[in-house]
C-alpha atoms as a PDB file:
ATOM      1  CA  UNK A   1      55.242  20.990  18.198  1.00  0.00           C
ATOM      2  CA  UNK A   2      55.412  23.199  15.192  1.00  0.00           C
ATOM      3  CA  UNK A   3      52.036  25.068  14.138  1.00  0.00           C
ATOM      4  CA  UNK A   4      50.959  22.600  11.199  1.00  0.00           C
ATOM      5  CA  UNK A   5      50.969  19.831  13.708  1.00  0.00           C
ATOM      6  CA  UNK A   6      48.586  21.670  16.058  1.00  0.00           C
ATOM      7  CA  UNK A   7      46.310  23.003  13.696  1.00  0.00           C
ATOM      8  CA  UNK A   8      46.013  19.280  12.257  1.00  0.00           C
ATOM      9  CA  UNK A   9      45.276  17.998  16.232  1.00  0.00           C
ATOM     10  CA  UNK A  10      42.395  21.099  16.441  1.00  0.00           C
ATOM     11  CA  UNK A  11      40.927  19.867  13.222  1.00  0.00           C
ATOM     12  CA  UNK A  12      40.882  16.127  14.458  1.00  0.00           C
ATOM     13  CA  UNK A  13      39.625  17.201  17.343  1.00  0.00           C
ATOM     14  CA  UNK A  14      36.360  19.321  16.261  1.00  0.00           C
ATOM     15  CA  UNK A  15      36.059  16.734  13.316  1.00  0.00           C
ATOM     16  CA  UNK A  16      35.508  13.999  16.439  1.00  0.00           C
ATOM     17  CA  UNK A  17      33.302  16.292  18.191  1.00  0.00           C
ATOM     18  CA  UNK A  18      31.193  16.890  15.361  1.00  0.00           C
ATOM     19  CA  UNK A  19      31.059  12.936  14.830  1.00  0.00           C
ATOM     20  CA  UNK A  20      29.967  12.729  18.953  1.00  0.00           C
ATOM     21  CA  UNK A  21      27.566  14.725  18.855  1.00  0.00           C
ATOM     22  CA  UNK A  22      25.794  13.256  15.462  1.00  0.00           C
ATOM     23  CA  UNK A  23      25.907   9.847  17.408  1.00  0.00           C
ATOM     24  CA  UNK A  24      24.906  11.146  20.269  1.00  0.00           C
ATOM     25  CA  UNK A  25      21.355  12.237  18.542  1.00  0.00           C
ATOM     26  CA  UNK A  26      21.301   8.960  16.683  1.00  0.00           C
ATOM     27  CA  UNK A  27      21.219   6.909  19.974  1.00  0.00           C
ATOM     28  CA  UNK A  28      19.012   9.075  21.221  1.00  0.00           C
ATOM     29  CA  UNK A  29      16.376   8.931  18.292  1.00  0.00           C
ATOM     30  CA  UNK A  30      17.106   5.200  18.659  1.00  0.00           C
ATOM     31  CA  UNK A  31      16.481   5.101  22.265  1.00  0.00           C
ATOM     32  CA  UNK A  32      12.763   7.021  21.826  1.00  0.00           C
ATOM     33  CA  UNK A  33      12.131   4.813  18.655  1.00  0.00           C
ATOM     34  CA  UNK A  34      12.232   1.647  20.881  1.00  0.00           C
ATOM     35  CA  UNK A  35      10.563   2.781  23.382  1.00  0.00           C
ATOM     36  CA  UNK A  36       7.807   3.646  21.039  1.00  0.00           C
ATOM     37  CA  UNK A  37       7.908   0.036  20.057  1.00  0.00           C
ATOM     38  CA  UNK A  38       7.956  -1.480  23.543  1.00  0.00           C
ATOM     39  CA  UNK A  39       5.004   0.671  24.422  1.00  0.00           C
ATOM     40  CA  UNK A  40       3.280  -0.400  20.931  1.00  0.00           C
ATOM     41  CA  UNK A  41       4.153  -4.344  22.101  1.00  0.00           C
ATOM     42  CA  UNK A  42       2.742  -3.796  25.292  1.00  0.00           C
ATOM     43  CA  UNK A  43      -0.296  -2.419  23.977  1.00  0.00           C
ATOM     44  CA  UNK A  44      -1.051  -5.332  21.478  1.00  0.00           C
ATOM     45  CA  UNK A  45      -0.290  -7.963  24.003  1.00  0.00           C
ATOM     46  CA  UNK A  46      -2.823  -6.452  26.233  1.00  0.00           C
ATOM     47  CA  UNK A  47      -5.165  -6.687  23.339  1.00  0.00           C
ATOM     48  CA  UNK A  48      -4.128 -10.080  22.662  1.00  0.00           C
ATOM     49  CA  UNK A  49      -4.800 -11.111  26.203  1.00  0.00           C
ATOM     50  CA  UNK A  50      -8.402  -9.702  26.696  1.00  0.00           C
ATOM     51  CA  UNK A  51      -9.345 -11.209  22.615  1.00  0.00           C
ATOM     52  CA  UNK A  52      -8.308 -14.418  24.197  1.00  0.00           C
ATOM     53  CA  UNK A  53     -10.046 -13.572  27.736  1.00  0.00           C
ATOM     54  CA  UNK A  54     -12.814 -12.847  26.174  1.00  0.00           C
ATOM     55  CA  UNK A  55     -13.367 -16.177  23.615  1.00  0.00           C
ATOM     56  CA  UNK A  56     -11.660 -18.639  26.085  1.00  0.00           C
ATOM     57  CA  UNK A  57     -15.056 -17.488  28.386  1.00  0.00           C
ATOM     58  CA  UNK A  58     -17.452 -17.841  25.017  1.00  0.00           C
ATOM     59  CA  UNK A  59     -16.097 -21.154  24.431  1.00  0.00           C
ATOM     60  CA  UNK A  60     -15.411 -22.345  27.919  1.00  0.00           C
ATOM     61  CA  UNK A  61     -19.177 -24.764  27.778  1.00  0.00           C
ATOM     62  CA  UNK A  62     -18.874 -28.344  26.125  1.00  0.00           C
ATOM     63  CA  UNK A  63     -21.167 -27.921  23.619  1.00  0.00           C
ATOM     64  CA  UNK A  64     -20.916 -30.286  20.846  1.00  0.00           C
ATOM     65  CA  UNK A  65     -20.350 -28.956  17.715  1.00  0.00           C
ATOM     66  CA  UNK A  66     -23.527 -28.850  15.148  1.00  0.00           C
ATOM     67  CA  UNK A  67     -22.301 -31.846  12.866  1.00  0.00           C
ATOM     68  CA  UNK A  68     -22.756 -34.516  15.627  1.00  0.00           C
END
């Protein structure tokens, strides 16, 4: 191989490295981001499911309503 062709292969190659390693982080802030969201979702369904708990046992008589 003459020199121009390897020092064209070494810039390739530490171009592509640089381009790794900034997807790399990416995933990674992706990775944290949704499991900031699951966590959120988790939270709000739990919410969700004692709101519901909670009138389901308010409303759980027969009454009838005022206008009969």
């Amino acid at each position: 191989m003459n020199e121009e062709r390897v020092i064209d292969i070494e810039t390739r190659l530490a171009f592509q490295d640089g381009s790794l390693q900034e997807l790399n982080q990416a995933l990674c802030r992706q990775q944290q981001r949704i499991e900031q969201l699951e966590e959120t979702c988790r939270v709000l369904l739990g919410r969700m499911q004692d709101l519901s708990d909670s009138l389901g046992k308010e409303g759980a008589t027969d009454e009838r309503p005022p206008h009969y």
